[in-house]
PDB file of N, CA and C in Angstrom:
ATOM      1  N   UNK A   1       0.834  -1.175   0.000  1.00  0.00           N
ATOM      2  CA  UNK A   1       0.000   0.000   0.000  1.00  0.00           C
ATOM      3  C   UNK A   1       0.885   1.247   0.000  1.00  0.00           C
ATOM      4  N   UNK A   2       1.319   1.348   0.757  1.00  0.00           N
ATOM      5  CA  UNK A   2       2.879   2.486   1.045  1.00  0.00           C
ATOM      6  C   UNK A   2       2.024   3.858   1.170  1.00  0.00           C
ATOM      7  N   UNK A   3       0.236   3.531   1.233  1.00  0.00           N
ATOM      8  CA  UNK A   3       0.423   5.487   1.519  1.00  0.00           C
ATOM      9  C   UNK A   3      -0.363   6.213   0.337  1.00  0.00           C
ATOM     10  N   UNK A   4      -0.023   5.576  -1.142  1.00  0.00           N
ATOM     11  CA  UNK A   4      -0.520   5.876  -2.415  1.00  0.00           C
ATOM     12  C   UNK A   4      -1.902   5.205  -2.547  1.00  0.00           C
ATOM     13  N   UNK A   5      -2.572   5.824  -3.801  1.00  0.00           N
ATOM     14  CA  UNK A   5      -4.302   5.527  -3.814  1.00  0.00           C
ATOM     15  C   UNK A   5      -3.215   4.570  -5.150  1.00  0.00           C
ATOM     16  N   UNK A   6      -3.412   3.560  -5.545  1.00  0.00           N
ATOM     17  CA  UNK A   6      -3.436   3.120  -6.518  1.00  0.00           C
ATOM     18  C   UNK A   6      -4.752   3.747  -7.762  1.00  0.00           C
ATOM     19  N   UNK A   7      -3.697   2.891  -9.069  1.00  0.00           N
ATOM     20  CA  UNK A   7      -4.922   3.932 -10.081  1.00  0.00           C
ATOM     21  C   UNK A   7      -6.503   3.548 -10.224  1.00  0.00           C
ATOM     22  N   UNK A   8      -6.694   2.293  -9.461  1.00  0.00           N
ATOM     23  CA  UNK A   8      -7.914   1.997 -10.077  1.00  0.00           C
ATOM     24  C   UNK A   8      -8.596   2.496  -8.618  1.00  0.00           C
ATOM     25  N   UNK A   9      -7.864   2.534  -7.715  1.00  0.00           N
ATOM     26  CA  UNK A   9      -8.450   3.312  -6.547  1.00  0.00           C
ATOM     27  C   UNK A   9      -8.929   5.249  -7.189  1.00  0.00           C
ATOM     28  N   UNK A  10      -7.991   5.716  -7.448  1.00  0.00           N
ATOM     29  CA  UNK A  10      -8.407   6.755  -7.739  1.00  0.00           C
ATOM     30  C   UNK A  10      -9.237   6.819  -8.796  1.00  0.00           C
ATOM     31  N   UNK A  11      -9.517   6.247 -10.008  1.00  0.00           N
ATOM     32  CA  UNK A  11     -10.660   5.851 -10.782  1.00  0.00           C
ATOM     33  C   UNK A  11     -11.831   5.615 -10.181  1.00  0.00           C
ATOM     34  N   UNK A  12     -11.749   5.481  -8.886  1.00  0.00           N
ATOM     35  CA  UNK A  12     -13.399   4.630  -8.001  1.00  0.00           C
ATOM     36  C   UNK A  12     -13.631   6.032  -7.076  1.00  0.00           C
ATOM     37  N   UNK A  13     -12.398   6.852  -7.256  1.00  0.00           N
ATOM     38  CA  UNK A  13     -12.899   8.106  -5.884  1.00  0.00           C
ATOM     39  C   UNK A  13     -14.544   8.599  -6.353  1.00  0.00           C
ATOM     40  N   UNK A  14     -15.196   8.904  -7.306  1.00  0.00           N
ATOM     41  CA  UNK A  14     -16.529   9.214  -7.940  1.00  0.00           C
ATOM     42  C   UNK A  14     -17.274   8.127  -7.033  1.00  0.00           C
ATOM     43  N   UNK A  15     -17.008   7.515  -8.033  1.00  0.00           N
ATOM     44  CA  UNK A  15     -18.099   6.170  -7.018  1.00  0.00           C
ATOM     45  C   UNK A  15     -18.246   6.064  -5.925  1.00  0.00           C
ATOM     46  N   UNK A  16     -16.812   5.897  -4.471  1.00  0.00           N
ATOM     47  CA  UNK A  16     -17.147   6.075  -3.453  1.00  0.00           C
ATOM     48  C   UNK A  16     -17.923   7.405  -3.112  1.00  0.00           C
ATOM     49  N   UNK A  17     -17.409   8.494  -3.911  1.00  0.00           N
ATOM     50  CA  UNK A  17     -18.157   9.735  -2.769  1.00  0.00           C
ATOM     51  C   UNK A  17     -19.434   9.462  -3.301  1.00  0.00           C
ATOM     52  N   UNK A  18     -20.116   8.952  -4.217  1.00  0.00           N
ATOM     53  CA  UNK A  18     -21.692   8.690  -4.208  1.00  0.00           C
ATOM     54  C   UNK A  18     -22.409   7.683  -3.805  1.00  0.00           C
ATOM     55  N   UNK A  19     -21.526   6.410  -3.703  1.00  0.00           N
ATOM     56  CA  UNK A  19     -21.628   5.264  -2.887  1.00  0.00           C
ATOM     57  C   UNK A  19     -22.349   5.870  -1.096  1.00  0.00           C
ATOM     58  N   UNK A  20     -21.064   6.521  -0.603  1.00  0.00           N
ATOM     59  CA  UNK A  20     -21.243   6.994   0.662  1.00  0.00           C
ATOM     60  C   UNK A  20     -22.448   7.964   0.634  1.00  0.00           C
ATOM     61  N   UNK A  21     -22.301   8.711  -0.128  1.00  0.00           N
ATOM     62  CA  UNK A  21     -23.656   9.869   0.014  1.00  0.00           C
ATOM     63  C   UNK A  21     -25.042   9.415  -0.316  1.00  0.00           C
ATOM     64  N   UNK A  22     -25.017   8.126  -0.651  1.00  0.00           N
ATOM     65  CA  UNK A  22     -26.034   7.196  -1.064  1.00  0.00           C
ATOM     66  C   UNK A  22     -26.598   6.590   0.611  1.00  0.00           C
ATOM     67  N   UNK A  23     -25.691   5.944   0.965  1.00  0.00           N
ATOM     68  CA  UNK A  23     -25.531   5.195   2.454  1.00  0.00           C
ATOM     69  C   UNK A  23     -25.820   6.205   3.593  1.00  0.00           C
ATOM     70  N   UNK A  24     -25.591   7.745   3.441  1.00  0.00           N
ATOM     71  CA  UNK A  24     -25.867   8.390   4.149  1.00  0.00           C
ATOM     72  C   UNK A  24     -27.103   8.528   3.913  1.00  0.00           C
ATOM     73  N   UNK A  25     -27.784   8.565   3.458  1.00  0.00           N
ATOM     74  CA  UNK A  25     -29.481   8.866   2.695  1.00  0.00           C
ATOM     75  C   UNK A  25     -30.135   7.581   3.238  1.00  0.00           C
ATOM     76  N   UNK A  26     -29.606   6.340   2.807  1.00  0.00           N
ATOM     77  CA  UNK A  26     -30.251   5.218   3.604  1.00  0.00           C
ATOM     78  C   UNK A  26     -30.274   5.466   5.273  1.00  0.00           C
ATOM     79  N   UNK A  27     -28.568   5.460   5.633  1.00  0.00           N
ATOM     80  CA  UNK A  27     -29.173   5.819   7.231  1.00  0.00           C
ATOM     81  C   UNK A  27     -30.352   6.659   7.643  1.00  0.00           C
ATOM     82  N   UNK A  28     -30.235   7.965   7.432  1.00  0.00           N
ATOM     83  CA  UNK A  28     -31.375   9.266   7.452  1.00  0.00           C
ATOM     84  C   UNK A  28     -32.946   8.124   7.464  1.00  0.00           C
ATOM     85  N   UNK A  29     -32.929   7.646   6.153  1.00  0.00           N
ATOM     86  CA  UNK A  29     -34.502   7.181   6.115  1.00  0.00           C
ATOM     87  C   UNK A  29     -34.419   5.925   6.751  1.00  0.00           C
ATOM     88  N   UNK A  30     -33.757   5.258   7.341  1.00  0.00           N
ATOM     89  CA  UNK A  30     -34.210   3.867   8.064  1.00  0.00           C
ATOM     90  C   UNK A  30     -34.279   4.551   9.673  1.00  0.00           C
ATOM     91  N   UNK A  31     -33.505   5.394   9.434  1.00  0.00           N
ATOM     92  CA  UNK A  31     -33.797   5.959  11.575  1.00  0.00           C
ATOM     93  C   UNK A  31     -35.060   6.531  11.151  1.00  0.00           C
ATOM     94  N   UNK A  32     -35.561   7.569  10.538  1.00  0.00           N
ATOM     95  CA  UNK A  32     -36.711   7.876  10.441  1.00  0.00           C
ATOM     96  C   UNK A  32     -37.851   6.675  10.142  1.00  0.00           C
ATOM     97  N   UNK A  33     -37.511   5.608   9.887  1.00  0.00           N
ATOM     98  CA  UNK A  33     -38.761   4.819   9.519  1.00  0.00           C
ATOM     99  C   UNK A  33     -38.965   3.966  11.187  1.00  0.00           C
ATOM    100  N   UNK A  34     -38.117   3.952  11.888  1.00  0.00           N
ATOM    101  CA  UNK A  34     -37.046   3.422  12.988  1.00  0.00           C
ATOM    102  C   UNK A  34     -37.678   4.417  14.106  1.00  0.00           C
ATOM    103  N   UNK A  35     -38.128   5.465  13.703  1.00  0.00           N
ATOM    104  CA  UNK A  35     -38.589   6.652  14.914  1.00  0.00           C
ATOM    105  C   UNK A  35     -37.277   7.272  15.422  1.00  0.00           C
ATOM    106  N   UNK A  36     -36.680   7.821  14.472  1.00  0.00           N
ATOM    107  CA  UNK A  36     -35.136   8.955  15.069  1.00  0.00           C
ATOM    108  C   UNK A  36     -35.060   8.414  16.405  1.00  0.00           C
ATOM    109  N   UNK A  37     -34.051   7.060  16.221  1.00  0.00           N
ATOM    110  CA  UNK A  37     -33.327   6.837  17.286  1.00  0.00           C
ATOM    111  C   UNK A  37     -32.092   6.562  17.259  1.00  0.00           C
ATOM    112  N   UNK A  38     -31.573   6.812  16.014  1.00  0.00           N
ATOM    113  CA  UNK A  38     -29.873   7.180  16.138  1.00  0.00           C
ATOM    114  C   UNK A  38     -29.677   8.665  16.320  1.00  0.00           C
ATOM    115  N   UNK A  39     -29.954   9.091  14.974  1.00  0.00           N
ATOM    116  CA  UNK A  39     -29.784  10.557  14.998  1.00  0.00           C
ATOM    117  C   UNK A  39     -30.291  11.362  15.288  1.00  0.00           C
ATOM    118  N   UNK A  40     -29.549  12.383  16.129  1.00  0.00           N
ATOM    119  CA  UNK A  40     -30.907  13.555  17.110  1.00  0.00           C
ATOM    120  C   UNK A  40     -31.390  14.533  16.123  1.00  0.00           C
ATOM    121  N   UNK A  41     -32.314  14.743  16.362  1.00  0.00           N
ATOM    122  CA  UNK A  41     -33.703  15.010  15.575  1.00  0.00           C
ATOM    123  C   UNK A  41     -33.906  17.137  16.226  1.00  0.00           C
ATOM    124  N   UNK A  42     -34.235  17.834  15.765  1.00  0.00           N
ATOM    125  CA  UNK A  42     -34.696  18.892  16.037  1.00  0.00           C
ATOM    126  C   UNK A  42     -36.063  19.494  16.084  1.00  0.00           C
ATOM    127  N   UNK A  43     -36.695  18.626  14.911  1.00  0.00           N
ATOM    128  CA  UNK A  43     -38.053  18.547  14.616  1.00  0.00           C
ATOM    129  C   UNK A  43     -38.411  17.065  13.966  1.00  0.00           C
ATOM    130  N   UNK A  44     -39.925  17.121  13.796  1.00  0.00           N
ATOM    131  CA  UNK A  44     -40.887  16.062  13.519  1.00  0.00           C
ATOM    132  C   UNK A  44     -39.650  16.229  11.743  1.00  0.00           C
ATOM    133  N   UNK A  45     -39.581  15.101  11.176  1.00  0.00           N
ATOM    134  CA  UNK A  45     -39.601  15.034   9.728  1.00  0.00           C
ATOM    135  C   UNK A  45     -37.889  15.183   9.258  1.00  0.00           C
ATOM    136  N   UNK A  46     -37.007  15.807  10.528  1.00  0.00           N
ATOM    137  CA  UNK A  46     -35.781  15.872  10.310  1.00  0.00           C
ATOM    138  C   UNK A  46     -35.262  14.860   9.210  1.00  0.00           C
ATOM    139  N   UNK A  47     -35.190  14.098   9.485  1.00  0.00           N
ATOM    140  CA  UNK A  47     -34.576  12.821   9.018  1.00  0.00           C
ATOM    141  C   UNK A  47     -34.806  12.658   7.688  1.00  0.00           C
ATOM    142  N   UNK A  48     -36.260  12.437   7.519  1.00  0.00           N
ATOM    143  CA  UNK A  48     -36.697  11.944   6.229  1.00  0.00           C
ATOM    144  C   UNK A  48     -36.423  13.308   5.249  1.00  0.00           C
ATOM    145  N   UNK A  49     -36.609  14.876   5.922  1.00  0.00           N
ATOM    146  CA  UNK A  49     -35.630  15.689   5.051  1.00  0.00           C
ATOM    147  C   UNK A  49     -34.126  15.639   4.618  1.00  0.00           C
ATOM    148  N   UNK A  50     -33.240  15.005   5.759  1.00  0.00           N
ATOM    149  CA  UNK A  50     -31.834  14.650   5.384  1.00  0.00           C
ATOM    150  C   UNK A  50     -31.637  13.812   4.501  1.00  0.00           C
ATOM    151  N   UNK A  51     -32.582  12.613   4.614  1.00  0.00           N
ATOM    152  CA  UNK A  51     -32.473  11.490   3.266  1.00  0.00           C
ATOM    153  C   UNK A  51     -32.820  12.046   1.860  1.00  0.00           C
ATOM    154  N   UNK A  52     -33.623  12.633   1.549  1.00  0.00           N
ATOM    155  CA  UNK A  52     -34.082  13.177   0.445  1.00  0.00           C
ATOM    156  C   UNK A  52     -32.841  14.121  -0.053  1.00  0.00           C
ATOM    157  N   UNK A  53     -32.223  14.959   0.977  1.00  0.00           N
ATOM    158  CA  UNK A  53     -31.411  15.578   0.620  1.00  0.00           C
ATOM    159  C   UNK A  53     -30.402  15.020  -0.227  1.00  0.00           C
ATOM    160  N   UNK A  54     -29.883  13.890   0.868  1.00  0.00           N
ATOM    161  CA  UNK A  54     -28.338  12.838   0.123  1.00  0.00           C
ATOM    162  C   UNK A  54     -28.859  12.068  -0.787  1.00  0.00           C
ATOM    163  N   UNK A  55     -30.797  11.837  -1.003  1.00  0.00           N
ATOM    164  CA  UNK A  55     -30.508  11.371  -2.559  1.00  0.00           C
ATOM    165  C   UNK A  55     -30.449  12.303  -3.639  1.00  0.00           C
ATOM    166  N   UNK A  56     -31.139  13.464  -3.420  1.00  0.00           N
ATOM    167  CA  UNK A  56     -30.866  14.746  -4.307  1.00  0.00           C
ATOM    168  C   UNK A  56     -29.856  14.761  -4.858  1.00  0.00           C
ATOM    169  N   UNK A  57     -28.475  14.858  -3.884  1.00  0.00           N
ATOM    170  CA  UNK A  57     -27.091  14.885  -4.269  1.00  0.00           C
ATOM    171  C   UNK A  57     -26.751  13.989  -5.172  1.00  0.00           C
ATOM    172  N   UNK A  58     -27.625  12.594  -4.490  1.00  0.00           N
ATOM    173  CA  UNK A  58     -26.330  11.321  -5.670  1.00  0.00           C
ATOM    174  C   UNK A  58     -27.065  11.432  -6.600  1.00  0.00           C
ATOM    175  N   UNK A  59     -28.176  12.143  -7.281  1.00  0.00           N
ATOM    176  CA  UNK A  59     -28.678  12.654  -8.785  1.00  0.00           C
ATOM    177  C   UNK A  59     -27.863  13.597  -9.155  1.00  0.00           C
ATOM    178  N   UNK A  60     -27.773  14.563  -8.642  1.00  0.00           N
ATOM    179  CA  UNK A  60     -26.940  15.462  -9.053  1.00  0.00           C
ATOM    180  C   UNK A  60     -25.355  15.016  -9.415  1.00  0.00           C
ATOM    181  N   UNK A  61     -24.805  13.953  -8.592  1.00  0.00           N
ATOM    182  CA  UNK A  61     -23.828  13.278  -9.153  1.00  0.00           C
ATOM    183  C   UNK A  61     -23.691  12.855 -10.240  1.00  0.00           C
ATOM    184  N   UNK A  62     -24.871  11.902 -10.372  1.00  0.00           N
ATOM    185  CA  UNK A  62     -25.109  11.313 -11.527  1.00  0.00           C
ATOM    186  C   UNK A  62     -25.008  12.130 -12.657  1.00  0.00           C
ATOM    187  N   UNK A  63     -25.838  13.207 -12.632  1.00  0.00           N
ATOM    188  CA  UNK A  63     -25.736  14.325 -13.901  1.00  0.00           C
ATOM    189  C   UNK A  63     -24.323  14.616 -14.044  1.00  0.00           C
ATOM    190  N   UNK A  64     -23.506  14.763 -13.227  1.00  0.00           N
ATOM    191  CA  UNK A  64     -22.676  15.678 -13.600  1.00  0.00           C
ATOM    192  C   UNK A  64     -21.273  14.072 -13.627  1.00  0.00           C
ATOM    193  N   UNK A  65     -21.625  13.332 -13.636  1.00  0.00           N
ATOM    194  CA  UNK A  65     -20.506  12.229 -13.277  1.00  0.00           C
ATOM    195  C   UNK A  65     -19.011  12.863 -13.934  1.00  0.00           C
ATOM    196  N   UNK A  66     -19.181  13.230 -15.548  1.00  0.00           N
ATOM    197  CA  UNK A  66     -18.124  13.379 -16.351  1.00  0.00           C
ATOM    198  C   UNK A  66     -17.094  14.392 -15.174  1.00  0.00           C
ATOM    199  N   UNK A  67     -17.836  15.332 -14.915  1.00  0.00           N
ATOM    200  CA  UNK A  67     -17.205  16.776 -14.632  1.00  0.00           C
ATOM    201  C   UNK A  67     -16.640  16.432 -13.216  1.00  0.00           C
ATOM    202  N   UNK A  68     -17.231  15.325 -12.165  1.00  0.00           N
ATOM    203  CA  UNK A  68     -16.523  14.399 -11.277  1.00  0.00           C
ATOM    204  C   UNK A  68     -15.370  14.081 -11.397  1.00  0.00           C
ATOM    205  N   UNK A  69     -15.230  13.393 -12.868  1.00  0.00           N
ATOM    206  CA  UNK A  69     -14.150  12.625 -13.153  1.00  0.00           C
ATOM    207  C   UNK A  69     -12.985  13.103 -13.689  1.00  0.00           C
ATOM    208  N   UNK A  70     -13.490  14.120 -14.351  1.00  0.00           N
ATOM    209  CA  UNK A  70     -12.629  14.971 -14.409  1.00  0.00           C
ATOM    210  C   UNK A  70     -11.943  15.652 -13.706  1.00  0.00           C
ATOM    211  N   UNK A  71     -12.628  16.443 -12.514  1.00  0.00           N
ATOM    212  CA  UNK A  71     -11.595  17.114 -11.311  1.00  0.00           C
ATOM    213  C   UNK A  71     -10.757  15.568 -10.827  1.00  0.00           C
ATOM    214  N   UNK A  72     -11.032  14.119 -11.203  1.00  0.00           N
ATOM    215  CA  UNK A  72     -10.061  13.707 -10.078  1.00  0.00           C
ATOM    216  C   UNK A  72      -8.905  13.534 -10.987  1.00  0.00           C
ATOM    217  N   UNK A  73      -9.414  12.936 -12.273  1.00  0.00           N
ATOM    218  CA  UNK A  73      -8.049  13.362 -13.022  1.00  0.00           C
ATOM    219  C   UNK A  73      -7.399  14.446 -12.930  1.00  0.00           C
ATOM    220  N   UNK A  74      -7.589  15.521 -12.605  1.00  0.00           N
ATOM    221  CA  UNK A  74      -6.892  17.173 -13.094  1.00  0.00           C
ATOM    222  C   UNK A  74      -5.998  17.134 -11.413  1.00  0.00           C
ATOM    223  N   UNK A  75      -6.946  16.646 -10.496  1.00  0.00           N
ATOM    224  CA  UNK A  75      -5.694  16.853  -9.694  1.00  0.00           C
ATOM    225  C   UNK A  75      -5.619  15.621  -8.806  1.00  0.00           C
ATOM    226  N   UNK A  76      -5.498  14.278  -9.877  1.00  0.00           N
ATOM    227  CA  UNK A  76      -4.625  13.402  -9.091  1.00  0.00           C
ATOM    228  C   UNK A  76      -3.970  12.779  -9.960  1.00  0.00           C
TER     229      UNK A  76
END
């Protein structure tokens, strides 16, 4: 390993950050289906607004995947 992303690691950096922002969206809506008992809550609906949010994002990923892939090429 020595420290370095290997290349097919850095080829997958896209994927993980939407992978994860995906998984974050699942957590959000299973505590909310769950009755917010992981994550503390401020109001009624918190949750199921945070999930919607992180799937918003991994669409917006999706649209833009190229322009993703591109910043990781440009600076890695």
């Amino acid at each position: 390993c020595g420290g370095k992303l290997s290349q097919e690691e850095i080829k997958l950096l896209p994927m993980g950050a939407r992978l994860m922002t995906y998984e974050c969206g699942m957590r959000f809506l299973m505590d909310y289906i769950q009755g917010d008992i992981y994550f503390k809550i401020h109001r009624p609906g918190q949750n199921l607004d945070r999930a919607r949010t992180q799937f918003k994002l991994v669409s917006d990923m999706e649209h833009k995947w190229k322009v993703m892939e591109n910043i990781v090429k440009k600076y890695m």
